[in-house]
PDB file of N, CA and C in Angstrom:
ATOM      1  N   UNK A   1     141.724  96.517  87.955  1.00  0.00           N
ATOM      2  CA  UNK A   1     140.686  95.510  87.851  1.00  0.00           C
ATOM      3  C   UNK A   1     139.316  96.109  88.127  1.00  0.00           C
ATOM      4  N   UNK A   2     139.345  97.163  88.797  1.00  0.00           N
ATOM      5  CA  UNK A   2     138.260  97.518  89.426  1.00  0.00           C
ATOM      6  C   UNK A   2     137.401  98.516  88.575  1.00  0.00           C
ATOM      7  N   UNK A   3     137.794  99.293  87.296  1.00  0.00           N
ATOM      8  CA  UNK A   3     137.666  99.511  85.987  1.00  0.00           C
ATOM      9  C   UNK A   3     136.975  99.036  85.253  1.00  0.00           C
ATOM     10  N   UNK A   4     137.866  97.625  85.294  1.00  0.00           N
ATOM     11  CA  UNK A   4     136.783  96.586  84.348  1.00  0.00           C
ATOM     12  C   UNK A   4     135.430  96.454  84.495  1.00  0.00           C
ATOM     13  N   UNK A   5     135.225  96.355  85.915  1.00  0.00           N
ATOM     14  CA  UNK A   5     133.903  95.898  85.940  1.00  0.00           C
ATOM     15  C   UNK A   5     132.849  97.540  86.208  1.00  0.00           C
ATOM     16  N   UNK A   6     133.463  98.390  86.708  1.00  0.00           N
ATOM     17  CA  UNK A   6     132.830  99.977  87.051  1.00  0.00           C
ATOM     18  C   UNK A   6     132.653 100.523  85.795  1.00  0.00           C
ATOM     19  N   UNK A   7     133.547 100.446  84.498  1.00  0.00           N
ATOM     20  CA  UNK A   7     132.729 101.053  83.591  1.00  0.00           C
ATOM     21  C   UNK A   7     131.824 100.887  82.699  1.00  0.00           C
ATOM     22  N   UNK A   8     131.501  98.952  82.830  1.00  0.00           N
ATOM     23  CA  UNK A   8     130.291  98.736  82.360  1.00  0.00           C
ATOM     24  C   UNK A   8     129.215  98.643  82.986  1.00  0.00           C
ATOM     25  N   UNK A   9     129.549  98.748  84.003  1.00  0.00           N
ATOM     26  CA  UNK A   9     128.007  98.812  84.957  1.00  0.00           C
ATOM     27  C   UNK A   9     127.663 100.636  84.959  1.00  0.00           C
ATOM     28  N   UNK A  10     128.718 101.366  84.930  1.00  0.00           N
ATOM     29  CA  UNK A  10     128.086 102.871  84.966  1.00  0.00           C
ATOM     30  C   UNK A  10     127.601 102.846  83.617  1.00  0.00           C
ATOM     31  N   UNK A  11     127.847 102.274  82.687  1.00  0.00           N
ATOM     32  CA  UNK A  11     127.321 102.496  81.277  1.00  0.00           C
ATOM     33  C   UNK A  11     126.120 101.646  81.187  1.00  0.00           C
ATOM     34  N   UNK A  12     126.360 100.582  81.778  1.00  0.00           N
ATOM     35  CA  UNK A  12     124.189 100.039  81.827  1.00  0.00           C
ATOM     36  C   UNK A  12     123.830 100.186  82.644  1.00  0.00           C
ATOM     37  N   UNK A  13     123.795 101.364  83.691  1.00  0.00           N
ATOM     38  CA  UNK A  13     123.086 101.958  84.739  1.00  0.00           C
ATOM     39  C   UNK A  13     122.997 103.002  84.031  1.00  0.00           C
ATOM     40  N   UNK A  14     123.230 103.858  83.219  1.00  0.00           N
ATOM     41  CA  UNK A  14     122.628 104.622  82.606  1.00  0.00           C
ATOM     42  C   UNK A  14     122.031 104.751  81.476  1.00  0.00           C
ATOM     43  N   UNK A  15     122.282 103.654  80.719  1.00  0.00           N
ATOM     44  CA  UNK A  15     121.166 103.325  79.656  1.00  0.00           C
ATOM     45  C   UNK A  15     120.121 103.003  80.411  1.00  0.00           C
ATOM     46  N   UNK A  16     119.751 102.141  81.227  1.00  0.00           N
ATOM     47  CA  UNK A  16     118.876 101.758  81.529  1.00  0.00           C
ATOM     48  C   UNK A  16     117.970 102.820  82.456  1.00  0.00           C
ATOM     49  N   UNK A  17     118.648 103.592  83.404  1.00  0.00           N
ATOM     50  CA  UNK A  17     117.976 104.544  84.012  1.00  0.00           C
ATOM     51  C   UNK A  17     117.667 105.962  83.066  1.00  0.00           C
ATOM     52  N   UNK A  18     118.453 106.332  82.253  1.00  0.00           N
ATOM     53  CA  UNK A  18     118.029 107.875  81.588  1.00  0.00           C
ATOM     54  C   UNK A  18     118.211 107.901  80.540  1.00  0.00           C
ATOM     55  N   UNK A  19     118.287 106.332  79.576  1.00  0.00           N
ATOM     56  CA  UNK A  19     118.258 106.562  77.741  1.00  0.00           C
ATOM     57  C   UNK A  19     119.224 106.781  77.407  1.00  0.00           C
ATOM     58  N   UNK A  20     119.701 107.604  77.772  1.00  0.00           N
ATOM     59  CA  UNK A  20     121.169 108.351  77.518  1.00  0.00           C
ATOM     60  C   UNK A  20     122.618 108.280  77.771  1.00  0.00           C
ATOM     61  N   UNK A  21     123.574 107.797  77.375  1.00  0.00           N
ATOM     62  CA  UNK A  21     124.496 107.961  77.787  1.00  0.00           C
ATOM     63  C   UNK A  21     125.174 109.279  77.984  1.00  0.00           C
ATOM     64  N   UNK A  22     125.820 109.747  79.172  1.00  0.00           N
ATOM     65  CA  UNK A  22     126.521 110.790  79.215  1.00  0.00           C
ATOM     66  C   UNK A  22     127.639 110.361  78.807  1.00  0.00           C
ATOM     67  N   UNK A  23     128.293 112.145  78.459  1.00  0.00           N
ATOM     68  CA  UNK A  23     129.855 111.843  78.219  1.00  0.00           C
ATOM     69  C   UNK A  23     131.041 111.487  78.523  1.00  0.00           C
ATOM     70  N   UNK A  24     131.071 111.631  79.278  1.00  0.00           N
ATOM     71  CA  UNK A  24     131.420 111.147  80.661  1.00  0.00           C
ATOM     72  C   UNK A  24     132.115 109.797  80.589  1.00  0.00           C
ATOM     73  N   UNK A  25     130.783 109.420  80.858  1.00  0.00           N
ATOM     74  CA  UNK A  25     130.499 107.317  80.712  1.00  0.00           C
ATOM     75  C   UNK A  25     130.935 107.292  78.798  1.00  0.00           C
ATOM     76  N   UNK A  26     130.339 107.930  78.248  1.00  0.00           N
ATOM     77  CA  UNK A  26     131.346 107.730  76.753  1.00  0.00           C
ATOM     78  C   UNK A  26     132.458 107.220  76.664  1.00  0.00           C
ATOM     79  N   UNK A  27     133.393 108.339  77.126  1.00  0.00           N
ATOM     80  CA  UNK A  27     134.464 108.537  76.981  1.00  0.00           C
ATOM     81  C   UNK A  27     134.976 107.719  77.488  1.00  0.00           C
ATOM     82  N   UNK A  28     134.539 107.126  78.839  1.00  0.00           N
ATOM     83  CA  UNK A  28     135.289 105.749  79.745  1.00  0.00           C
ATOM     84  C   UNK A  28     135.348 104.986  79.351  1.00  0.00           C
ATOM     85  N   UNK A  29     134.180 104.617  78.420  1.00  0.00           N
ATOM     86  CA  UNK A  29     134.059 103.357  77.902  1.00  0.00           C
ATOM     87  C   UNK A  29     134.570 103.114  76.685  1.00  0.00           C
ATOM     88  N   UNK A  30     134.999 104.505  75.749  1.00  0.00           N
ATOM     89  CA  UNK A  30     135.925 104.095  74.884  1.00  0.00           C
ATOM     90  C   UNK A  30     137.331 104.137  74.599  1.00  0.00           C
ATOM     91  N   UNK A  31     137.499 104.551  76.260  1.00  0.00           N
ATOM     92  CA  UNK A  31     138.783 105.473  76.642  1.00  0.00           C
ATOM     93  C   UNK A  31     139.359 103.202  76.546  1.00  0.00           C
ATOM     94  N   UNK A  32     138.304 102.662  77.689  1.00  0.00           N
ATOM     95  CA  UNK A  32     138.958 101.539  78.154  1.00  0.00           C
ATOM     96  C   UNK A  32     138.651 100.380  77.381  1.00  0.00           C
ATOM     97  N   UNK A  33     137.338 100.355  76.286  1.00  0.00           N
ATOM     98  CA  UNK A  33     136.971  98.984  75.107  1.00  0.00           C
ATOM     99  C   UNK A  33     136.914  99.948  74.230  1.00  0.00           C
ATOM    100  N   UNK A  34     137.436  99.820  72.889  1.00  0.00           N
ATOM    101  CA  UNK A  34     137.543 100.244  71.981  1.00  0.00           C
ATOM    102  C   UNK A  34     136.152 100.671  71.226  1.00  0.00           C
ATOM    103  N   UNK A  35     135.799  99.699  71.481  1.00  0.00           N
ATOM    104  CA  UNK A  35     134.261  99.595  70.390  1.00  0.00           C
ATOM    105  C   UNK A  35     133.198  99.513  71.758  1.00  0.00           C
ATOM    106  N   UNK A  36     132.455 100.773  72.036  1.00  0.00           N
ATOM    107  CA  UNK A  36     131.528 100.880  72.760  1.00  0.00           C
ATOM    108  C   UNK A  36     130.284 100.701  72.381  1.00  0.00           C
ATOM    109  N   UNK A  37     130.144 100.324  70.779  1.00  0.00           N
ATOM    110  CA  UNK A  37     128.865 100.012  69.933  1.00  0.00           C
ATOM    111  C   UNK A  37     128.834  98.833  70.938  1.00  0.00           C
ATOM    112  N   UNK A  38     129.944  97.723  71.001  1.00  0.00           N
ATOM    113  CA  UNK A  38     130.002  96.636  71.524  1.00  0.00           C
ATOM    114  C   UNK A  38     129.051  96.013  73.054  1.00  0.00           C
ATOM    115  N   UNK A  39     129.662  97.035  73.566  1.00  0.00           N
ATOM    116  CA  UNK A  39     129.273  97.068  75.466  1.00  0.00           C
ATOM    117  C   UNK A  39     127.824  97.469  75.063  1.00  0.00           C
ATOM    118  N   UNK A  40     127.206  98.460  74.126  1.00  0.00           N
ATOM    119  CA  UNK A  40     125.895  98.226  74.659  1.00  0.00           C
ATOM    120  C   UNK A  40     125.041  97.683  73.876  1.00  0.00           C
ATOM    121  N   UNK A  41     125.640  97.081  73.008  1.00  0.00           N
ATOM    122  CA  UNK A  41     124.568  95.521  72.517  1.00  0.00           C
ATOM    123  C   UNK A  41     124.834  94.686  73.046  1.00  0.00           C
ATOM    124  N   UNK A  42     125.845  94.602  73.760  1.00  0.00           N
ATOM    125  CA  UNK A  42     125.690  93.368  74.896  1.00  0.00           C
ATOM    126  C   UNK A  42     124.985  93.316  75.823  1.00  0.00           C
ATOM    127  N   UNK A  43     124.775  95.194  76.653  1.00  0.00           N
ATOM    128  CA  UNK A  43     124.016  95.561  77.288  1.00  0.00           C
ATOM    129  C   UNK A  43     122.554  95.350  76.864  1.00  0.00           C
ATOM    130  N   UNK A  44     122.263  95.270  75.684  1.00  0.00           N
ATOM    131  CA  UNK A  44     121.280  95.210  74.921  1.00  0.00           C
ATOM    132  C   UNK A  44     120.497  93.875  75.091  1.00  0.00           C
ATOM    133  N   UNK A  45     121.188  93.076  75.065  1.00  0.00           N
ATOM    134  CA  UNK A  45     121.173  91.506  74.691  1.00  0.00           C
ATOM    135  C   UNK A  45     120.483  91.761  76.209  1.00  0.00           C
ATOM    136  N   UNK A  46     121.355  91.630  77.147  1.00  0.00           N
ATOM    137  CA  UNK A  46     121.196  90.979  78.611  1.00  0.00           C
ATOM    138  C   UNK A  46     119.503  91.543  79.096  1.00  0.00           C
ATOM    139  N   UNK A  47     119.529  92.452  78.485  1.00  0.00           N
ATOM    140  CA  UNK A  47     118.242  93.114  79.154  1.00  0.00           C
ATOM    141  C   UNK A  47     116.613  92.532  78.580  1.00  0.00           C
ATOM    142  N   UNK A  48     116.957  92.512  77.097  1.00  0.00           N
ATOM    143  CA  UNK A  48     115.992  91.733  76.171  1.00  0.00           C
ATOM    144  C   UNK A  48     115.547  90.503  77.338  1.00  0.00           C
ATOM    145  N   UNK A  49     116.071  89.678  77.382  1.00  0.00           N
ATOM    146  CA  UNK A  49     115.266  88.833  78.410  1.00  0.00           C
ATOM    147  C   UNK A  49     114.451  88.789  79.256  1.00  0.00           C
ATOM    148  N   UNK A  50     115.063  89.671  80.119  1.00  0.00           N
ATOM    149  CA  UNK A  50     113.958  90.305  81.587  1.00  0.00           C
ATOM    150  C   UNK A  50     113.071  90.700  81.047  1.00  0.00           C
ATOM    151  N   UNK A  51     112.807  91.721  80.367  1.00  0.00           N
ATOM    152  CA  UNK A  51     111.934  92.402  79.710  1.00  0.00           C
ATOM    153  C   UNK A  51     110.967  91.398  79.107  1.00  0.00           C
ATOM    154  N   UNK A  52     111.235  91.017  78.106  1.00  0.00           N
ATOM    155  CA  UNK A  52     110.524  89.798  77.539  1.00  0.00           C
ATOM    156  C   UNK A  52     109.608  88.903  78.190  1.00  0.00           C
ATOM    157  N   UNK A  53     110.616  88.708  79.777  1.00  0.00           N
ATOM    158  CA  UNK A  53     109.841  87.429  80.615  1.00  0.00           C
ATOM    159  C   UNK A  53     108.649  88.095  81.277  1.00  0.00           C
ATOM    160  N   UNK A  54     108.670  89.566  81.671  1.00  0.00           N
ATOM    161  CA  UNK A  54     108.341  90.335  82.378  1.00  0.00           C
ATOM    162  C   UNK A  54     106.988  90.448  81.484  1.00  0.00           C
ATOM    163  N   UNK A  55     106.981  90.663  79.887  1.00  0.00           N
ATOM    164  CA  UNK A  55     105.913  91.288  79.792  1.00  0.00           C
ATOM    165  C   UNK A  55     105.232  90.468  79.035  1.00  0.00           C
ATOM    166  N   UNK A  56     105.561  89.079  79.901  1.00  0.00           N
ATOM    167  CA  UNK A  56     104.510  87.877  78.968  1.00  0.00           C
ATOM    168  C   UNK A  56     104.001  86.809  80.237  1.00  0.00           C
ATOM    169  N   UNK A  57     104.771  88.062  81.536  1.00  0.00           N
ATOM    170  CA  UNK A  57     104.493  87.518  82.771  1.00  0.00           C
ATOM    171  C   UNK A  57     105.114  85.703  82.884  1.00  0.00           C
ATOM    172  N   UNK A  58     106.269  85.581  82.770  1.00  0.00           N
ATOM    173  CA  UNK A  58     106.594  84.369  82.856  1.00  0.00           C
ATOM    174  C   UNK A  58     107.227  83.950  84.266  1.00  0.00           C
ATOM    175  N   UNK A  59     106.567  83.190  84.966  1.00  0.00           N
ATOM    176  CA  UNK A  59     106.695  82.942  86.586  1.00  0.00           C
ATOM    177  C   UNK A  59     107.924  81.589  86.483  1.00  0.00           C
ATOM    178  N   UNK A  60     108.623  81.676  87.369  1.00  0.00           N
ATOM    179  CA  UNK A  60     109.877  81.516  88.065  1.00  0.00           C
ATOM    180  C   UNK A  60     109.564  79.960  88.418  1.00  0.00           C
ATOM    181  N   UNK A  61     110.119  78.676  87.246  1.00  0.00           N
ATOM    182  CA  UNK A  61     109.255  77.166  87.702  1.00  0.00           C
ATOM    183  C   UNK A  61     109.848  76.754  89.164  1.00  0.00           C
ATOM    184  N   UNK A  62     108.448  76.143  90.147  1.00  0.00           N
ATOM    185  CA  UNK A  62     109.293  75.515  91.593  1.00  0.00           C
ATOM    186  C   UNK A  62     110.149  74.726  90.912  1.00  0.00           C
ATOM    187  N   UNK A  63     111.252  74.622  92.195  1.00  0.00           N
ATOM    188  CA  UNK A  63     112.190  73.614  91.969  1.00  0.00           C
ATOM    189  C   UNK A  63     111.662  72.345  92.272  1.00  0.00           C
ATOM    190  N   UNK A  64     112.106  71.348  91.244  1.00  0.00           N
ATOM    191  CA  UNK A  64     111.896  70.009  91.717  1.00  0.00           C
ATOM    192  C   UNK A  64     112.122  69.468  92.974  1.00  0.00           C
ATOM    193  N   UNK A  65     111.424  68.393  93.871  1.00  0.00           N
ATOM    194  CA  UNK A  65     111.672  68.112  94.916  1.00  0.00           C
ATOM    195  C   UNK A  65     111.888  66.832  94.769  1.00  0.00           C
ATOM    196  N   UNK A  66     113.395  66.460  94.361  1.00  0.00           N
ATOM    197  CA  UNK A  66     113.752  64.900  94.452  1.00  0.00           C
ATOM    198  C   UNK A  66     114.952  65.177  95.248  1.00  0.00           C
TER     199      UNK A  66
END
């Protein structure tokens, strides 16, 4: 179980920190999901947002107080 979730986070901890995937993280990730095109357009997806909110400066609405 502990797989599941470690080799997609080592694979968008390193896209995101050095561009690059090593081989390493490659190989894990196609050793364990077939289609690693997959994991990082998903990775892809998730990040588009932040980014987006970030660079149009979009602030965090207060919560309602009822």
């Amino acid at each position: 179980m502990f797989a599941v979730v470690a080799i997609p986070y080592d694979v968008a901890s390193a896209l995101i920190s050095h561009g690059v995937l090593p081989e390493l993280n490659n190989r894990q990730a196609i050793r364990r999901f077939t289609a690693r095109r997959n994991l990082s357009y998903l990775i892809g997806l998730y990040c588009l947002v932040p980014v987006t909110f970030n660079g149009f400066d979009v602030q965090v609405p207060e919560p309602d107080a009822t």
